[in-house]
PDB file of N, CA and C in Angstrom:
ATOM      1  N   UNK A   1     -20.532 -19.090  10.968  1.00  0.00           N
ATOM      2  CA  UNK A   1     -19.326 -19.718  11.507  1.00  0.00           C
ATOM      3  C   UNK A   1     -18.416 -20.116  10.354  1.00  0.00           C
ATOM      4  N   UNK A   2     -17.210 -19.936  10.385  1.00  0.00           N
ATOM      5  CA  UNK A   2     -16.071 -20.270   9.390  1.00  0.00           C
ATOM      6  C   UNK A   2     -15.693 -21.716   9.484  1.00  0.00           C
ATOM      7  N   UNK A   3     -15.633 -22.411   8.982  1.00  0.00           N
ATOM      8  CA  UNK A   3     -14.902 -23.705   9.246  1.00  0.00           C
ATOM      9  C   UNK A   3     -13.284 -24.173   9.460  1.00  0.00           C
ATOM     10  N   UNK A   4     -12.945 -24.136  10.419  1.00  0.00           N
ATOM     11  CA  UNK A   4     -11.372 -23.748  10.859  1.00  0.00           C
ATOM     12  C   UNK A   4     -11.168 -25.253  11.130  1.00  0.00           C
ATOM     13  N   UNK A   5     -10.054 -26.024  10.476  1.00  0.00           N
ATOM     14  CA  UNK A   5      -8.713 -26.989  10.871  1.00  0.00           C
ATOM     15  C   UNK A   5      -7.958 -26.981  11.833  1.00  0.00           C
ATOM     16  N   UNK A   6      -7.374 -27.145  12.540  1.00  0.00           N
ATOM     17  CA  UNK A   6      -6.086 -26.905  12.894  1.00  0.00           C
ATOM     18  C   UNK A   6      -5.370 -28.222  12.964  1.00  0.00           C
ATOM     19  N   UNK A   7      -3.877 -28.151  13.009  1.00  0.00           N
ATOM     20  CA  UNK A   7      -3.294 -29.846  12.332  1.00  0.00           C
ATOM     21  C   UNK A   7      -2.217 -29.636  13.524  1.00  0.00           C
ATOM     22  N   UNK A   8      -2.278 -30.518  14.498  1.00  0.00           N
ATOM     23  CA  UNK A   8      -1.008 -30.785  15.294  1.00  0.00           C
ATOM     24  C   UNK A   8      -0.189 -31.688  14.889  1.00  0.00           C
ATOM     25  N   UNK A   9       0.877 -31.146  15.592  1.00  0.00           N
ATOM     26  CA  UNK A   9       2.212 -32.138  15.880  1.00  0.00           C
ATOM     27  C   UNK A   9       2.942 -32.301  16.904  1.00  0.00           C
ATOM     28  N   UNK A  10       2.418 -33.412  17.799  1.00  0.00           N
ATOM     29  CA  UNK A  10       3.378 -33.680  19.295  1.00  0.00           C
ATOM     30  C   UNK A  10       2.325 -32.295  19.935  1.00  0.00           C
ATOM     31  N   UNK A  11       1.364 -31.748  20.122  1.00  0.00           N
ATOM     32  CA  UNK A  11       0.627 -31.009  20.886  1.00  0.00           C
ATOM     33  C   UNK A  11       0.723 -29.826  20.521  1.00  0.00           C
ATOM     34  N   UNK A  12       1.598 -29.426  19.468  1.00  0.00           N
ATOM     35  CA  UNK A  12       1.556 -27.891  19.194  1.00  0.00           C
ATOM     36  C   UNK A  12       1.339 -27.717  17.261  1.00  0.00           C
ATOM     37  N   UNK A  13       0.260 -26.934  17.700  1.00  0.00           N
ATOM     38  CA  UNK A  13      -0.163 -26.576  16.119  1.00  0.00           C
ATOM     39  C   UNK A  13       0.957 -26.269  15.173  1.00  0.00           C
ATOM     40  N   UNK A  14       0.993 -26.463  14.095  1.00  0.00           N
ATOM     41  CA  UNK A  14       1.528 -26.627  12.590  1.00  0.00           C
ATOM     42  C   UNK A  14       1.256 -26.242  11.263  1.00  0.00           C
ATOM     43  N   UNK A  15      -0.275 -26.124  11.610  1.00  0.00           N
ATOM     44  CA  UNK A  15      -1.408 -25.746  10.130  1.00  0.00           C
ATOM     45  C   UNK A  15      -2.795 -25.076  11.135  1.00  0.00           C
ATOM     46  N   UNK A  16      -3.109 -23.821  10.109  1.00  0.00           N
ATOM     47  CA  UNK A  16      -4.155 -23.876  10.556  1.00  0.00           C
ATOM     48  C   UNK A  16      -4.837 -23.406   9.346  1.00  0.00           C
ATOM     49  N   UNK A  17      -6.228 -24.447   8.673  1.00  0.00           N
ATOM     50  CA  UNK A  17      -6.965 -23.716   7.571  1.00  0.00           C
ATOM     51  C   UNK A  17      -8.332 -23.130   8.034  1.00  0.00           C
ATOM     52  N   UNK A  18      -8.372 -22.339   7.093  1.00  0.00           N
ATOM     53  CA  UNK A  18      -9.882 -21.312   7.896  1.00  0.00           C
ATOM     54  C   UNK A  18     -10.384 -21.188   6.476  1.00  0.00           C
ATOM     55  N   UNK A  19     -11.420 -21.421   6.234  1.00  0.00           N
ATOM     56  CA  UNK A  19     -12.824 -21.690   5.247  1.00  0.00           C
ATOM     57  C   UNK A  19     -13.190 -22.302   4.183  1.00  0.00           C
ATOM     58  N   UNK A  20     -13.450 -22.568   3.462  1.00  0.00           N
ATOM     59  CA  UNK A  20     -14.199 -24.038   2.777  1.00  0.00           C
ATOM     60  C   UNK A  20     -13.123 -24.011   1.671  1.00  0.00           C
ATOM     61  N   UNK A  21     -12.185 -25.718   1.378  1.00  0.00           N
ATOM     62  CA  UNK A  21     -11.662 -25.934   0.902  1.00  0.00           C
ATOM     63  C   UNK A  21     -11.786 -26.965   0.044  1.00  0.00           C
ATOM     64  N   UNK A  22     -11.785 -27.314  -1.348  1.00  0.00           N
ATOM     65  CA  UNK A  22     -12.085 -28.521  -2.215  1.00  0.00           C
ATOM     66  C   UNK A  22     -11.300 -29.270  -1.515  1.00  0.00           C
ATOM     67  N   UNK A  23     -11.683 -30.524  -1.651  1.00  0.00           N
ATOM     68  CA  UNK A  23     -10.703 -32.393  -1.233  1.00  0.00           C
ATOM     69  C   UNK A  23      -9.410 -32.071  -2.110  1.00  0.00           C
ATOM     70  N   UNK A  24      -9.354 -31.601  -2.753  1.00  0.00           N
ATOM     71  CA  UNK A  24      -7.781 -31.599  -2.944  1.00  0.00           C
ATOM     72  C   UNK A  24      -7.225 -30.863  -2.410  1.00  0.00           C
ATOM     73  N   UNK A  25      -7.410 -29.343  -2.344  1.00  0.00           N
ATOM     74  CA  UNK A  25      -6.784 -28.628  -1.535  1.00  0.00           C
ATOM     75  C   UNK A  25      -6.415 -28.834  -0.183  1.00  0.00           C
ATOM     76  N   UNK A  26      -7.459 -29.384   0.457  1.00  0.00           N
ATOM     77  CA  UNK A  26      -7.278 -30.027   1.795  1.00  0.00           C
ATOM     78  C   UNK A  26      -6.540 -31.109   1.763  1.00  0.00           C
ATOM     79  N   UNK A  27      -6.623 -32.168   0.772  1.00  0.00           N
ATOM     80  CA  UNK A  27      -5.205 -32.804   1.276  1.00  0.00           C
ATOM     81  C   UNK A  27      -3.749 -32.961   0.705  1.00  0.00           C
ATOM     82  N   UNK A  28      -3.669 -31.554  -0.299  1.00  0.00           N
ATOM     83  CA  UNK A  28      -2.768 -31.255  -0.438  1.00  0.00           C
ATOM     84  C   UNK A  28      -2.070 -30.043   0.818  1.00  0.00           C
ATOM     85  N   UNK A  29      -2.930 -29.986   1.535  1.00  0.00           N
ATOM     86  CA  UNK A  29      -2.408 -28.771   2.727  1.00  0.00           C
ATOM     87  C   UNK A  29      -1.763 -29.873   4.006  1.00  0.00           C
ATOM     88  N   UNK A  30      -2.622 -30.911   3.989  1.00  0.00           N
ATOM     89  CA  UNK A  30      -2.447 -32.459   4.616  1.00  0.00           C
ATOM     90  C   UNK A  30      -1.253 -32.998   4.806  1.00  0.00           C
ATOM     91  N   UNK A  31      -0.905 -32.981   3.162  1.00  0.00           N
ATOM     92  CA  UNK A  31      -0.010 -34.091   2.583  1.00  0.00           C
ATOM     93  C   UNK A  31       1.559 -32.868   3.093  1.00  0.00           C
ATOM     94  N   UNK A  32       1.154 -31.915   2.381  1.00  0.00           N
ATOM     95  CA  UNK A  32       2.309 -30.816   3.091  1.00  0.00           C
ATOM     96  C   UNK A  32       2.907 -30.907   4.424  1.00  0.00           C
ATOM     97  N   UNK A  33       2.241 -30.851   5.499  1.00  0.00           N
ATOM     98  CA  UNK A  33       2.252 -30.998   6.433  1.00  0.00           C
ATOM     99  C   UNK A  33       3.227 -32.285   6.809  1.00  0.00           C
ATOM    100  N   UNK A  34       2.080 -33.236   6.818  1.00  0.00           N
ATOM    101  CA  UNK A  34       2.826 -34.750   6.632  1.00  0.00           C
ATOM    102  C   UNK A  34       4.256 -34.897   5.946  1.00  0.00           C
ATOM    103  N   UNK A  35       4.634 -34.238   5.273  1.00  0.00           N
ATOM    104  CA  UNK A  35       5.721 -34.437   4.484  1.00  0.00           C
ATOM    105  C   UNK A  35       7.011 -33.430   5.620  1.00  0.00           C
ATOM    106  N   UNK A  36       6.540 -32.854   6.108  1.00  0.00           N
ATOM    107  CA  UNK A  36       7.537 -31.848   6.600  1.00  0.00           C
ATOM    108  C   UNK A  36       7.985 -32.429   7.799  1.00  0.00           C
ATOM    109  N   UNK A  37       7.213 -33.518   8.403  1.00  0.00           N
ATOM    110  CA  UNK A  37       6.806 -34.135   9.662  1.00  0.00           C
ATOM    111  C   UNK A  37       7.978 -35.755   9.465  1.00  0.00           C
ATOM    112  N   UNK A  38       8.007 -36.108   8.118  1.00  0.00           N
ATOM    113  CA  UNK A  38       8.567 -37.193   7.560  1.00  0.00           C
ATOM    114  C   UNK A  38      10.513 -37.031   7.774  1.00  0.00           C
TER     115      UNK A  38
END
């Protein structure tokens, strides 16, 4: 099994990561997100 994310906003997806990511990468994919949302 792959390990898949997916990151909503208001009910409709935004991000989706698919397979093993270091803590930074992940919350630099996070923080991206969040920022676009701001």
């Amino acid at each position: 099994a792959l390990p898949t994310l997916i990151l909503f906003n208001q009910g409709q997806p935004v991000d989706r990561i698919e397979g093993v990511l270091t803590a930074d990468q992940l919350m630099g994919r996070v923080r991206g997100v969040l920022g676009e949302q701001a």
